[in-house]
PDB file of N, CA and C in Angstrom:
ATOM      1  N   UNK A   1      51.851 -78.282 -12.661  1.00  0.00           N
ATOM      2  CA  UNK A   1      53.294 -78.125 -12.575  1.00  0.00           C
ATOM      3  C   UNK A   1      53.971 -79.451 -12.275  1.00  0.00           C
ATOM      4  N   UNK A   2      53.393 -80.704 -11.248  1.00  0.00           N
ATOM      5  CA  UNK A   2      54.558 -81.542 -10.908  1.00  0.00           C
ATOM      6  C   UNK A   2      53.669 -82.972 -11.708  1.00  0.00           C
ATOM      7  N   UNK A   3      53.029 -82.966 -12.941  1.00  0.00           N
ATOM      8  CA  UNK A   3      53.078 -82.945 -13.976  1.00  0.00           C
ATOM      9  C   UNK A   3      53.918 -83.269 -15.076  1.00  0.00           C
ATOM     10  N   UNK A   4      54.444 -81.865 -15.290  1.00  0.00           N
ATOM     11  CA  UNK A   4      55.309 -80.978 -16.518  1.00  0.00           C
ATOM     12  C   UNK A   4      56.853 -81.794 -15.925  1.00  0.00           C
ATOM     13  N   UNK A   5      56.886 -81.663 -14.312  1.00  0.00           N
ATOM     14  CA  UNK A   5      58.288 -82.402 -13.631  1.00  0.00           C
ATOM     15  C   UNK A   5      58.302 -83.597 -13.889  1.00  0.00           C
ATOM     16  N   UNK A   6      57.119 -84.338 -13.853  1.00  0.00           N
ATOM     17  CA  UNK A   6      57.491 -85.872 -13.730  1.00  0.00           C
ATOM     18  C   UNK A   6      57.563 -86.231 -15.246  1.00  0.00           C
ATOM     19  N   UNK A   7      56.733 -85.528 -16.333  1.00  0.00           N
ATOM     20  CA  UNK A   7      56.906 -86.093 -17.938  1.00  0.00           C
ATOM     21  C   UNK A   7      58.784 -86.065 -18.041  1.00  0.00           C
ATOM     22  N   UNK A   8      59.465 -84.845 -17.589  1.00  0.00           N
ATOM     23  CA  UNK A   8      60.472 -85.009 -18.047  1.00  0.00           C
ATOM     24  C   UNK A   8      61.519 -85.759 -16.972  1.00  0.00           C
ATOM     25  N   UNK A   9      61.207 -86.161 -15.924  1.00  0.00           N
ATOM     26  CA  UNK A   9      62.089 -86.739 -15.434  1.00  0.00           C
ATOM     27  C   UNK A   9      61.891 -88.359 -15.009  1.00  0.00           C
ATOM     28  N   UNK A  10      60.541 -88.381 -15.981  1.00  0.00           N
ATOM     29  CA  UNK A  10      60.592 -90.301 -15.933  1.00  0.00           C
ATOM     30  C   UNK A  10      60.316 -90.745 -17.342  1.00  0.00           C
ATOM     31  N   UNK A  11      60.627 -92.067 -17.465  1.00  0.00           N
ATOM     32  CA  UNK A  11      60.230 -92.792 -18.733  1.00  0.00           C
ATOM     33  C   UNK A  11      58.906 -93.314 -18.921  1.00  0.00           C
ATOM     34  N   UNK A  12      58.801 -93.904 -17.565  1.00  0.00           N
ATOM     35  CA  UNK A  12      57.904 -94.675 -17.173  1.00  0.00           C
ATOM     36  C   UNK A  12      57.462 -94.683 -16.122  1.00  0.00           C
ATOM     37  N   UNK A  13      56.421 -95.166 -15.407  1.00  0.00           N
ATOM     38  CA  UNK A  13      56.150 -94.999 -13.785  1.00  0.00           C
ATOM     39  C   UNK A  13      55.030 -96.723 -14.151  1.00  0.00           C
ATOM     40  N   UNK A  14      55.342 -97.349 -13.368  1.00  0.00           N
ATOM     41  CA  UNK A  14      54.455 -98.916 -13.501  1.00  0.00           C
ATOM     42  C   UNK A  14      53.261 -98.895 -12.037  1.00  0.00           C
ATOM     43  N   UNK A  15      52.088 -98.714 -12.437  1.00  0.00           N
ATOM     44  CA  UNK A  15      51.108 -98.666 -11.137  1.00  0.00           C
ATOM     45  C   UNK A  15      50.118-100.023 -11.331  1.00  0.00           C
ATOM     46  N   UNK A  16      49.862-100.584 -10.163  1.00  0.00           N
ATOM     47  CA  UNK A  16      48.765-101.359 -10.322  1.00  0.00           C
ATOM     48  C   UNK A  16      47.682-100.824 -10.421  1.00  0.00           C
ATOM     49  N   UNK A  17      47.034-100.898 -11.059  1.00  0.00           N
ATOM     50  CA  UNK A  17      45.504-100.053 -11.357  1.00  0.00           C
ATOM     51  C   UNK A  17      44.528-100.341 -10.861  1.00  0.00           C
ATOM     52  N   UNK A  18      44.765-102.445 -11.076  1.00  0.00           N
ATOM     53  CA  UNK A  18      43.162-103.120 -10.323  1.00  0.00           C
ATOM     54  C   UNK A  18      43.396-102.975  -8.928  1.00  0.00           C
ATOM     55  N   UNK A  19      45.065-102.900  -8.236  1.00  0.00           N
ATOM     56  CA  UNK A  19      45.119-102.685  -6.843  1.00  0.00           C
ATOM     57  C   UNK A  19      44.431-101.029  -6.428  1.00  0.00           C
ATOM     58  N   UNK A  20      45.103-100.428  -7.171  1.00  0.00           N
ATOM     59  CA  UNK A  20      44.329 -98.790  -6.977  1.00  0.00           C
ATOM     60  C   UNK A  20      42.898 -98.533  -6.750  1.00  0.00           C
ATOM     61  N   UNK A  21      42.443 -99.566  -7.907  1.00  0.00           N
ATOM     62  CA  UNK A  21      40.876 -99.534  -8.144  1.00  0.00           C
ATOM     63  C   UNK A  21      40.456-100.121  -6.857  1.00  0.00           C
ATOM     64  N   UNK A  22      40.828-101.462  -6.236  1.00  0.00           N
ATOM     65  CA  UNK A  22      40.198-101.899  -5.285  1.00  0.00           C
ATOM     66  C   UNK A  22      40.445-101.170  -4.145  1.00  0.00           C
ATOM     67  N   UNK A  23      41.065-100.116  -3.888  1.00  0.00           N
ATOM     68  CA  UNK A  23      41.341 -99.666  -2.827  1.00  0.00           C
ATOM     69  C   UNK A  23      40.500 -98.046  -2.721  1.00  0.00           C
ATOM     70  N   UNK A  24      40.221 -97.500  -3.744  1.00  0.00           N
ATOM     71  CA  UNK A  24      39.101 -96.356  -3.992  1.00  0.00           C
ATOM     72  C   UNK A  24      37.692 -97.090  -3.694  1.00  0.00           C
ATOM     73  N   UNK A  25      37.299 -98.565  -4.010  1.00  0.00           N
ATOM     74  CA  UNK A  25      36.390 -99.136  -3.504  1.00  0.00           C
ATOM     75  C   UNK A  25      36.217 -99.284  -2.417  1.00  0.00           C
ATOM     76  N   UNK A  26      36.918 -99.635  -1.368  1.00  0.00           N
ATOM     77  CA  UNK A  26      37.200 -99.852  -0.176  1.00  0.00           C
ATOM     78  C   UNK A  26      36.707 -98.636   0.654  1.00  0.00           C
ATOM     79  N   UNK A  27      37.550 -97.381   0.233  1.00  0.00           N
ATOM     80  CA  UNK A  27      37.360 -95.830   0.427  1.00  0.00           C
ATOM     81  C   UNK A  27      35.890 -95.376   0.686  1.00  0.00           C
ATOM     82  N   UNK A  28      35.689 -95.678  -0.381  1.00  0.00           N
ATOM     83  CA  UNK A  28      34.135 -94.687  -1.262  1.00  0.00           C
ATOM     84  C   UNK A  28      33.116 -95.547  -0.417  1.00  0.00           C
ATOM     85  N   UNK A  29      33.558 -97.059  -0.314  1.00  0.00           N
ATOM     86  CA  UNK A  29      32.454 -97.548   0.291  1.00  0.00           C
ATOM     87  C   UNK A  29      32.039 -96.734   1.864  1.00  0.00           C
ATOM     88  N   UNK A  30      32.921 -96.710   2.698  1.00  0.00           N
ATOM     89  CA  UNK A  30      32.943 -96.463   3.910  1.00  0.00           C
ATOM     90  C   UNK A  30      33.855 -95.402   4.187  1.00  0.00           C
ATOM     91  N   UNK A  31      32.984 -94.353   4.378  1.00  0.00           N
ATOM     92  CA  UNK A  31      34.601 -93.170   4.678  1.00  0.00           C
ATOM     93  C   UNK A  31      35.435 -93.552   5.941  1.00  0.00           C
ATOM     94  N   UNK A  32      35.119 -94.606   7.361  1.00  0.00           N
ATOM     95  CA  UNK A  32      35.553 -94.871   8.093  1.00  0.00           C
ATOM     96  C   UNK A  32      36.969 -95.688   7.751  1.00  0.00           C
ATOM     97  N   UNK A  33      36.931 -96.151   6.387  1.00  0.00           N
ATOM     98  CA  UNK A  33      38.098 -96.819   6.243  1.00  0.00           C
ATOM     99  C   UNK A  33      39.297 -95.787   5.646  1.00  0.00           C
ATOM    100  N   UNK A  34      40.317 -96.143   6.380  1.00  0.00           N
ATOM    101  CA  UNK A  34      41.858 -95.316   5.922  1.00  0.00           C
ATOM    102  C   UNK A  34      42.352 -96.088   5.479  1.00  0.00           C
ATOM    103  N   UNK A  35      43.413 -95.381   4.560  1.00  0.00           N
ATOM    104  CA  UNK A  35      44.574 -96.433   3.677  1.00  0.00           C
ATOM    105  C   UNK A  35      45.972 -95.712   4.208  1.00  0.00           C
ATOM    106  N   UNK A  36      47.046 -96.633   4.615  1.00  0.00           N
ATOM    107  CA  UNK A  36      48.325 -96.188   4.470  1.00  0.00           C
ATOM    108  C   UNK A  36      48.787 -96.469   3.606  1.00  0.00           C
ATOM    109  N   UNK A  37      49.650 -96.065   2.740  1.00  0.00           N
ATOM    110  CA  UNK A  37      51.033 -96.021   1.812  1.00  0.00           C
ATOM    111  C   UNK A  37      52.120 -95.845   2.846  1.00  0.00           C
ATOM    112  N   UNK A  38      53.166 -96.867   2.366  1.00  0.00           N
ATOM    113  CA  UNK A  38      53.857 -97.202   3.238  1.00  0.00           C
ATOM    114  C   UNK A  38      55.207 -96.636   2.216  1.00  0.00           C
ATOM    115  N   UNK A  39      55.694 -95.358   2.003  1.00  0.00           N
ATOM    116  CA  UNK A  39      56.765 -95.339   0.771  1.00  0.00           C
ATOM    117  C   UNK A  39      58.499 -96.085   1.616  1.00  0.00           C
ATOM    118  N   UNK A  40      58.977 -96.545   0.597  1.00  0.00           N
ATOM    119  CA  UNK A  40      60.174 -97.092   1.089  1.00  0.00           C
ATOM    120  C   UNK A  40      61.520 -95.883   1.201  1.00  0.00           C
ATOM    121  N   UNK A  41      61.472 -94.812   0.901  1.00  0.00           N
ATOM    122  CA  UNK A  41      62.060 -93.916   1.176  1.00  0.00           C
ATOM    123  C   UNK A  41      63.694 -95.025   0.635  1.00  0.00           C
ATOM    124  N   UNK A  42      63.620 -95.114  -0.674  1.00  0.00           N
ATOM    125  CA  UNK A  42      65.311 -95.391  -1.791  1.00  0.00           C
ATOM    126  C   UNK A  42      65.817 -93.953  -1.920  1.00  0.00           C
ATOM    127  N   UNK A  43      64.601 -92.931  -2.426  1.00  0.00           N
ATOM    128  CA  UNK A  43      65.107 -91.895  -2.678  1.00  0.00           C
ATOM    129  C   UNK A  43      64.157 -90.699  -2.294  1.00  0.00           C
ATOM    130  N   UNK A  44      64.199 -89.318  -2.693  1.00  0.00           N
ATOM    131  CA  UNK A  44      63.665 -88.145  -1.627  1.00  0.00           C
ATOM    132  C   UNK A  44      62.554 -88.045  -2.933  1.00  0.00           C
ATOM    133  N   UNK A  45      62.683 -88.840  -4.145  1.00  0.00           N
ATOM    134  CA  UNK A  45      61.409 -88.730  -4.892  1.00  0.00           C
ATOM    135  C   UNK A  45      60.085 -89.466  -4.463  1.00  0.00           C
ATOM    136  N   UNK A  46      60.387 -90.278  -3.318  1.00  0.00           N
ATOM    137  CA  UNK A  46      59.119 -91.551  -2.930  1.00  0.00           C
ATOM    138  C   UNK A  46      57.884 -90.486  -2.704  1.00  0.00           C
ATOM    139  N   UNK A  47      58.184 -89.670  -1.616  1.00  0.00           N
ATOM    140  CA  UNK A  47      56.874 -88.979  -1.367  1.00  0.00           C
ATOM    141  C   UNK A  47      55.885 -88.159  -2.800  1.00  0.00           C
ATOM    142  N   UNK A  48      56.771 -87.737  -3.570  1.00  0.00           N
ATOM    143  CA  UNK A  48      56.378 -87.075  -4.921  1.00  0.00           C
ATOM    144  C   UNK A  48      55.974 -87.984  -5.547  1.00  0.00           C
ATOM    145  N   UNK A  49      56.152 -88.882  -6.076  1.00  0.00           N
ATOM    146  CA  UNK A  49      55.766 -90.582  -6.769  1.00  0.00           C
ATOM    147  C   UNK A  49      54.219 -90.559  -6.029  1.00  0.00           C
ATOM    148  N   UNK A  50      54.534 -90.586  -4.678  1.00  0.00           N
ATOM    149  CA  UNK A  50      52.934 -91.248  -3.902  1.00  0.00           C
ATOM    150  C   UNK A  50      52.064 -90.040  -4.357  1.00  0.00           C
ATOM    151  N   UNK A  51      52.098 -89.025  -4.219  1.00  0.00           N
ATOM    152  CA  UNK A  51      51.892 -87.661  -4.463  1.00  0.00           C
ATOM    153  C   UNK A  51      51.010 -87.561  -5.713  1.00  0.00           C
ATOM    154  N   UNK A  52      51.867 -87.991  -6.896  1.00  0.00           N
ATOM    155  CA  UNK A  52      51.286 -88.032  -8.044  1.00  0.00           C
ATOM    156  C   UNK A  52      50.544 -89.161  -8.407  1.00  0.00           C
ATOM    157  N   UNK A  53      50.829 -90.235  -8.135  1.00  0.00           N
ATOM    158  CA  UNK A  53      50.189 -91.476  -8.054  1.00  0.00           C
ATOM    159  C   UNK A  53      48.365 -91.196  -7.841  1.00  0.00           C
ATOM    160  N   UNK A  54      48.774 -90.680  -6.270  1.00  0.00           N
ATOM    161  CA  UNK A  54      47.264 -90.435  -5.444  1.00  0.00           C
ATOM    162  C   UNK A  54      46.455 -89.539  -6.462  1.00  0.00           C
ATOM    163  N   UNK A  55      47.167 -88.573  -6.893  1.00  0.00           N
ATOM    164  CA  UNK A  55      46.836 -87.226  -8.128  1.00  0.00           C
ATOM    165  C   UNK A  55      45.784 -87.432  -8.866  1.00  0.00           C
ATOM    166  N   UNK A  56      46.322 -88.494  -9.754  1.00  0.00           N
ATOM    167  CA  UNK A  56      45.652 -88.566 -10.748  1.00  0.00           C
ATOM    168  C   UNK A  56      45.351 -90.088 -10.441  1.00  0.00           C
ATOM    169  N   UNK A  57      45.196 -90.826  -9.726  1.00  0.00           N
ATOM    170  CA  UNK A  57      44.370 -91.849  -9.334  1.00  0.00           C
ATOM    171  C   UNK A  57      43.102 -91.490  -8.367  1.00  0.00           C
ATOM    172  N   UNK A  58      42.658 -90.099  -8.448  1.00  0.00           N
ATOM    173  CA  UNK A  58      41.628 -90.108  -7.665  1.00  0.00           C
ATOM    174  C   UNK A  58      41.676 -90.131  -6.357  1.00  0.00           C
ATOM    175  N   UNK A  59      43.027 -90.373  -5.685  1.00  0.00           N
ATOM    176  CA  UNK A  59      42.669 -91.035  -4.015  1.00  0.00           C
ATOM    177  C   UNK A  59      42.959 -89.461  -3.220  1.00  0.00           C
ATOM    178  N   UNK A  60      42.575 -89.966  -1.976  1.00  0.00           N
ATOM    179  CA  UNK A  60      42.976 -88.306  -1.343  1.00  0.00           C
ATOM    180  C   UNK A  60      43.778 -88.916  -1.138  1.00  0.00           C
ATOM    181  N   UNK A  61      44.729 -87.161  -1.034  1.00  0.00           N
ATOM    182  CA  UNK A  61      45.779 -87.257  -0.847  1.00  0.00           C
ATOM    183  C   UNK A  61      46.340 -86.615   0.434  1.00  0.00           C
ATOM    184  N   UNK A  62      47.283 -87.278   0.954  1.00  0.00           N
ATOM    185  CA  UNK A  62      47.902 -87.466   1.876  1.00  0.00           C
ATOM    186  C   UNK A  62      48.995 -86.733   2.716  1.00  0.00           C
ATOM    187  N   UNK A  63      49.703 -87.132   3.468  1.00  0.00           N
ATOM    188  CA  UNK A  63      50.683 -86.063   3.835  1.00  0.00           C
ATOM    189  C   UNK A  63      51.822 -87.774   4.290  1.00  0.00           C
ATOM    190  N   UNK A  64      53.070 -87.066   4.463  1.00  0.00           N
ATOM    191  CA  UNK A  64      54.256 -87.956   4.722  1.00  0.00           C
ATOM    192  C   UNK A  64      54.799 -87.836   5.262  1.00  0.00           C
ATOM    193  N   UNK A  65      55.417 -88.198   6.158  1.00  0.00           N
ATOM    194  CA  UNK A  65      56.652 -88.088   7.179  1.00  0.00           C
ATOM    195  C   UNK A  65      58.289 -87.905   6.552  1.00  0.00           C
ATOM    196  N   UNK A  66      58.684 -86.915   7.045  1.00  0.00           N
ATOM    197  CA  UNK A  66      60.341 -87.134   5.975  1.00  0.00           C
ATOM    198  C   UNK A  66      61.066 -87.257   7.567  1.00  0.00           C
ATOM    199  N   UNK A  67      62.301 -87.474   7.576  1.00  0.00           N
ATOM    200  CA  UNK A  67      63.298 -86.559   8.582  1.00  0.00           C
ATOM    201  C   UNK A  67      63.851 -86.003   7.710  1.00  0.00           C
ATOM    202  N   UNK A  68      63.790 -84.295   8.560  1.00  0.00           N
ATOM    203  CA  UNK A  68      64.651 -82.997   8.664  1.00  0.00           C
ATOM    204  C   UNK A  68      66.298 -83.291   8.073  1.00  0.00           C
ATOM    205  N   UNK A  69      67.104 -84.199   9.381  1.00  0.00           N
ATOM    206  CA  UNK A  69      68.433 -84.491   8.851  1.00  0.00           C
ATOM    207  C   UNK A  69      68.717 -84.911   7.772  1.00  0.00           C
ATOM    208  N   UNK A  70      67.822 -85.570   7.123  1.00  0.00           N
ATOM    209  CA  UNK A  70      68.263 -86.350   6.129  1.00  0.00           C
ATOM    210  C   UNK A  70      68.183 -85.429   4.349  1.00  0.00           C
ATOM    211  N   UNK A  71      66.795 -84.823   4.908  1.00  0.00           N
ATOM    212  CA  UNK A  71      66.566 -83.872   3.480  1.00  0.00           C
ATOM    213  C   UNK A  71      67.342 -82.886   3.248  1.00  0.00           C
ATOM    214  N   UNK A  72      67.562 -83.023   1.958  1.00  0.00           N
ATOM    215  CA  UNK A  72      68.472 -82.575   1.420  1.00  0.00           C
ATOM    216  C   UNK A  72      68.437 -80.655   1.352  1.00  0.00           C
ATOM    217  N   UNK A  73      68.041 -79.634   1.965  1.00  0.00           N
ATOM    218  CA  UNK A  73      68.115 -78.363   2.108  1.00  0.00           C
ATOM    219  C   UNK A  73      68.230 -77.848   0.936  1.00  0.00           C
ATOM    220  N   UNK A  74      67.516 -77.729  -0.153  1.00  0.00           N
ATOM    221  CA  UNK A  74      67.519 -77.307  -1.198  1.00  0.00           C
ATOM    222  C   UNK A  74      65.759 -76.502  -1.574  1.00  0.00           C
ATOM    223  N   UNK A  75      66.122 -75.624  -1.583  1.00  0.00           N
ATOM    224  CA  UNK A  75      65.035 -75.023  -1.329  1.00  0.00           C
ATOM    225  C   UNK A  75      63.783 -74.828  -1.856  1.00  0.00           C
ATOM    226  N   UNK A  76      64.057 -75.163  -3.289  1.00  0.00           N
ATOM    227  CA  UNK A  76      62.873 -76.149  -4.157  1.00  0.00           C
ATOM    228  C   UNK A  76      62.707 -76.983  -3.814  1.00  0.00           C
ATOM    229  N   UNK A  77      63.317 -77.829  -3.555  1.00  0.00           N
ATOM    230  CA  UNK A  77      62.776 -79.048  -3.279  1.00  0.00           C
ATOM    231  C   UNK A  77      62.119 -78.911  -1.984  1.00  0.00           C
ATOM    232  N   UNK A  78      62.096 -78.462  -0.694  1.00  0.00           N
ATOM    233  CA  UNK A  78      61.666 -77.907   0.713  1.00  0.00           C
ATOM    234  C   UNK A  78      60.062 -77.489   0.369  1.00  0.00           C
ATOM    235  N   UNK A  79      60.538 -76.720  -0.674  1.00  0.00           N
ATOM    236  CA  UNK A  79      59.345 -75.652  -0.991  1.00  0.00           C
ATOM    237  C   UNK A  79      57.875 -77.215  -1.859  1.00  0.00           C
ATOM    238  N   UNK A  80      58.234 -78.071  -2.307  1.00  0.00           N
ATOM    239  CA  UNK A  80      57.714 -78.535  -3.411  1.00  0.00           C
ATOM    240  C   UNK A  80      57.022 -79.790  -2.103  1.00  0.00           C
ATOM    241  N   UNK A  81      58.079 -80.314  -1.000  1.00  0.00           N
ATOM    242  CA  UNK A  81      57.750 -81.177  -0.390  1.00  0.00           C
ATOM    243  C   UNK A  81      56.873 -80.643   0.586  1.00  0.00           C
ATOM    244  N   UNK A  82      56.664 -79.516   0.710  1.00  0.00           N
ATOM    245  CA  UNK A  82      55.794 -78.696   2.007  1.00  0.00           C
ATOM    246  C   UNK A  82      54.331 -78.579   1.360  1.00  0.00           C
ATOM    247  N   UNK A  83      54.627 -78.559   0.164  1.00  0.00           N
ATOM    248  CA  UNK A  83      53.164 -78.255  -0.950  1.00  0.00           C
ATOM    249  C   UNK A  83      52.798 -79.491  -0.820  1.00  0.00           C
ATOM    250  N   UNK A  84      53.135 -80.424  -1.220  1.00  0.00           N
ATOM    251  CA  UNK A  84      52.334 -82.084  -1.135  1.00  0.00           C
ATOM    252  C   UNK A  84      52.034 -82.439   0.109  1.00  0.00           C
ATOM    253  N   UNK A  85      52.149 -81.814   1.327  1.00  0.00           N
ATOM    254  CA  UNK A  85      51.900 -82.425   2.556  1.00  0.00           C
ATOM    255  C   UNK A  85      53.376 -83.011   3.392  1.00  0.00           C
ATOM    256  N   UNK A  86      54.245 -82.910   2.698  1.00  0.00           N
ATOM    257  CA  UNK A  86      55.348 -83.757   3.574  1.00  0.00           C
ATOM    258  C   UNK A  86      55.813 -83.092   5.048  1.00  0.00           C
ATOM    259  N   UNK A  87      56.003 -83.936   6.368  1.00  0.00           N
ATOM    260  CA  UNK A  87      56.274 -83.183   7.661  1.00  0.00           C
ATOM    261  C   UNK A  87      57.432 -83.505   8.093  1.00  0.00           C
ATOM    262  N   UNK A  88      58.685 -82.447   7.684  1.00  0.00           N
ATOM    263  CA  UNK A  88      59.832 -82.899   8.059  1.00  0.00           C
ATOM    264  C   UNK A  88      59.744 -83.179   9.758  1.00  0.00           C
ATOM    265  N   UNK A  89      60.365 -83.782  10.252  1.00  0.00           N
ATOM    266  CA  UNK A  89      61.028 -84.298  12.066  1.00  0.00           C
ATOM    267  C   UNK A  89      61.777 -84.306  11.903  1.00  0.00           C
ATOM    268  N   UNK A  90      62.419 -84.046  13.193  1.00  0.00           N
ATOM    269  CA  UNK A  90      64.106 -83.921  13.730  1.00  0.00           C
ATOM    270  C   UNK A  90      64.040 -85.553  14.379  1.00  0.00           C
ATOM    271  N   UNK A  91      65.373 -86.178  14.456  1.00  0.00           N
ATOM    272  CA  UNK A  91      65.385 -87.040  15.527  1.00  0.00           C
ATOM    273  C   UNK A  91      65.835 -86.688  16.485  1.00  0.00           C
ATOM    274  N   UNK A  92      66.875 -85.925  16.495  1.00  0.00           N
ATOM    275  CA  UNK A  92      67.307 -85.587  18.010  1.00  0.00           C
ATOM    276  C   UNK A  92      66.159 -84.197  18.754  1.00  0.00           C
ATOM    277  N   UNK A  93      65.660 -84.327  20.033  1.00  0.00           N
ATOM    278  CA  UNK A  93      65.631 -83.230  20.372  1.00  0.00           C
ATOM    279  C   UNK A  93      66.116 -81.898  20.708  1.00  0.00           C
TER     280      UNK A  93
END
Protein backbone atom coordinates (compact mmCIF):
# COMPACT_ATOMS: atom_id res chain seq x y z
CA UNK A 1 0.00 0.00 0.00
CA UNK A 2 2.56 2.95 0.91
CA UNK A 3 4.11 1.83 -2.23
CA UNK A 4 1.02 2.47 -4.54
CA UNK A 5 1.17 6.17 -2.20
CA UNK A 6 4.55 7.07 -2.87
CA UNK A 7 4.51 6.01 -6.99
CA UNK A 8 1.83 8.60 -7.18
CA UNK A 9 2.87 11.22 -5.06
CA UNK A 10 6.62 11.49 -6.08
CA UNK A 11 8.61 11.89 -9.25
CA UNK A 12 11.56 10.98 -7.88
CA UNK A 13 13.10 10.13 -4.48
CA UNK A 14 17.35 10.51 -4.78
CA UNK A 15 19.04 7.85 -2.16
CA UNK A 16 22.61 7.18 -1.66
CA UNK A 17 22.92 3.57 -2.19
CA UNK A 18 26.84 3.11 -1.55
CA UNK A 19 25.94 5.16 1.79
CA UNK A 20 22.93 2.64 2.43
CA UNK A 21 25.10 -0.21 1.42
CA UNK A 22 27.83 0.74 3.85
CA UNK A 23 25.64 1.09 6.57
CA UNK A 24 23.71 -2.58 6.21
CA UNK A 25 27.49 -3.58 6.39
CA UNK A 26 28.13 -2.02 9.46
CA UNK A 27 24.64 -3.66 10.77
CA UNK A 28 25.00 -7.26 9.58
CA UNK A 29 28.48 -7.16 10.71
CA UNK A 30 27.75 -6.67 14.42
CA UNK A 31 24.18 -6.63 15.64
CA UNK A 32 25.62 -4.48 18.60
CA UNK A 33 25.85 -1.65 16.23
CA UNK A 34 22.69 0.89 15.90
CA UNK A 35 22.07 3.42 13.28
CA UNK A 36 20.15 6.70 13.81
CA UNK A 37 18.37 8.57 11.02
CA UNK A 38 18.20 11.81 11.98
CA UNK A 39 14.88 13.09 9.68
CA UNK A 40 14.79 16.93 9.40
CA UNK A 41 11.14 17.11 9.92
CA UNK A 42 10.48 20.17 6.49
CA UNK A 43 7.44 18.23 6.27
CA UNK A 44 5.02 15.40 8.09
CA UNK A 45 6.21 13.19 4.96
CA UNK A 46 10.01 12.81 6.55
CA UNK A 47 9.05 9.90 8.73
CA UNK A 48 7.21 8.03 5.63
CA UNK A 49 10.32 8.84 3.23
CA UNK A 50 12.61 7.13 6.14
CA UNK A 51 9.94 4.47 6.33
CA UNK A 52 10.11 3.55 2.80
CA UNK A 53 13.63 4.19 2.25
CA UNK A 54 14.46 1.56 5.22
CA UNK A 55 11.55 -0.72 3.21
CA UNK A 56 12.97 -1.54 0.49
CA UNK A 57 16.61 -0.91 1.38
CA UNK A 58 16.63 -3.85 3.55
CA UNK A 59 17.37 -1.94 6.87
CA UNK A 60 15.18 -2.52 9.97
CA UNK A 61 12.98 -0.49 10.42
CA UNK A 62 12.47 1.88 12.89
CA UNK A 63 10.15 3.96 14.84
CA UNK A 64 10.17 8.10 15.09
CA UNK A 65 9.43 10.63 17.29
CA UNK A 66 6.68 13.22 15.99
CA UNK A 67 5.07 15.93 18.42
CA UNK A 68 1.34 15.47 19.04
CA UNK A 69 0.83 19.50 18.66
CA UNK A 70 2.19 19.79 15.66
CA UNK A 71 0.53 16.74 13.65
CA UNK A 72 -1.76 17.48 11.72
CA UNK A 73 -5.16 15.32 13.19
CA UNK A 74 -6.19 13.80 10.19
CA UNK A 75 -6.99 10.55 10.67
CA UNK A 76 -5.31 8.75 7.86
CA UNK A 77 -2.64 10.15 8.20
CA UNK A 78 -2.61 9.27 12.41
CA UNK A 79 -3.65 5.94 11.33
CA UNK A 80 -0.66 5.47 8.56
CA UNK A 81 1.98 7.20 11.04
CA UNK A 82 1.07 4.72 13.99
CA UNK A 83 1.60 1.76 11.38
CA UNK A 84 5.30 2.78 10.57
CA UNK A 85 6.25 3.14 14.16
CA UNK A 86 5.87 6.92 14.64
CA UNK A 87 5.42 8.10 18.68
CA UNK A 88 3.50 11.13 18.84
CA UNK A 89 4.63 13.45 22.42
CA UNK A 90 3.02 16.22 23.88
CA UNK A 91 5.33 19.06 24.97
CA UNK A 92 3.44 20.45 27.52
CA UNK A 93 2.50 18.26 30.40
Amino acid sequence: MLSKIFNHLLEGLHVDRRGLENIKKMTSNNRKVRVVFMPIYKSYSDPLVMHYINYFSDLELGFTFGNYEDSPKIGFVDRLLKRIGTILIRRDP
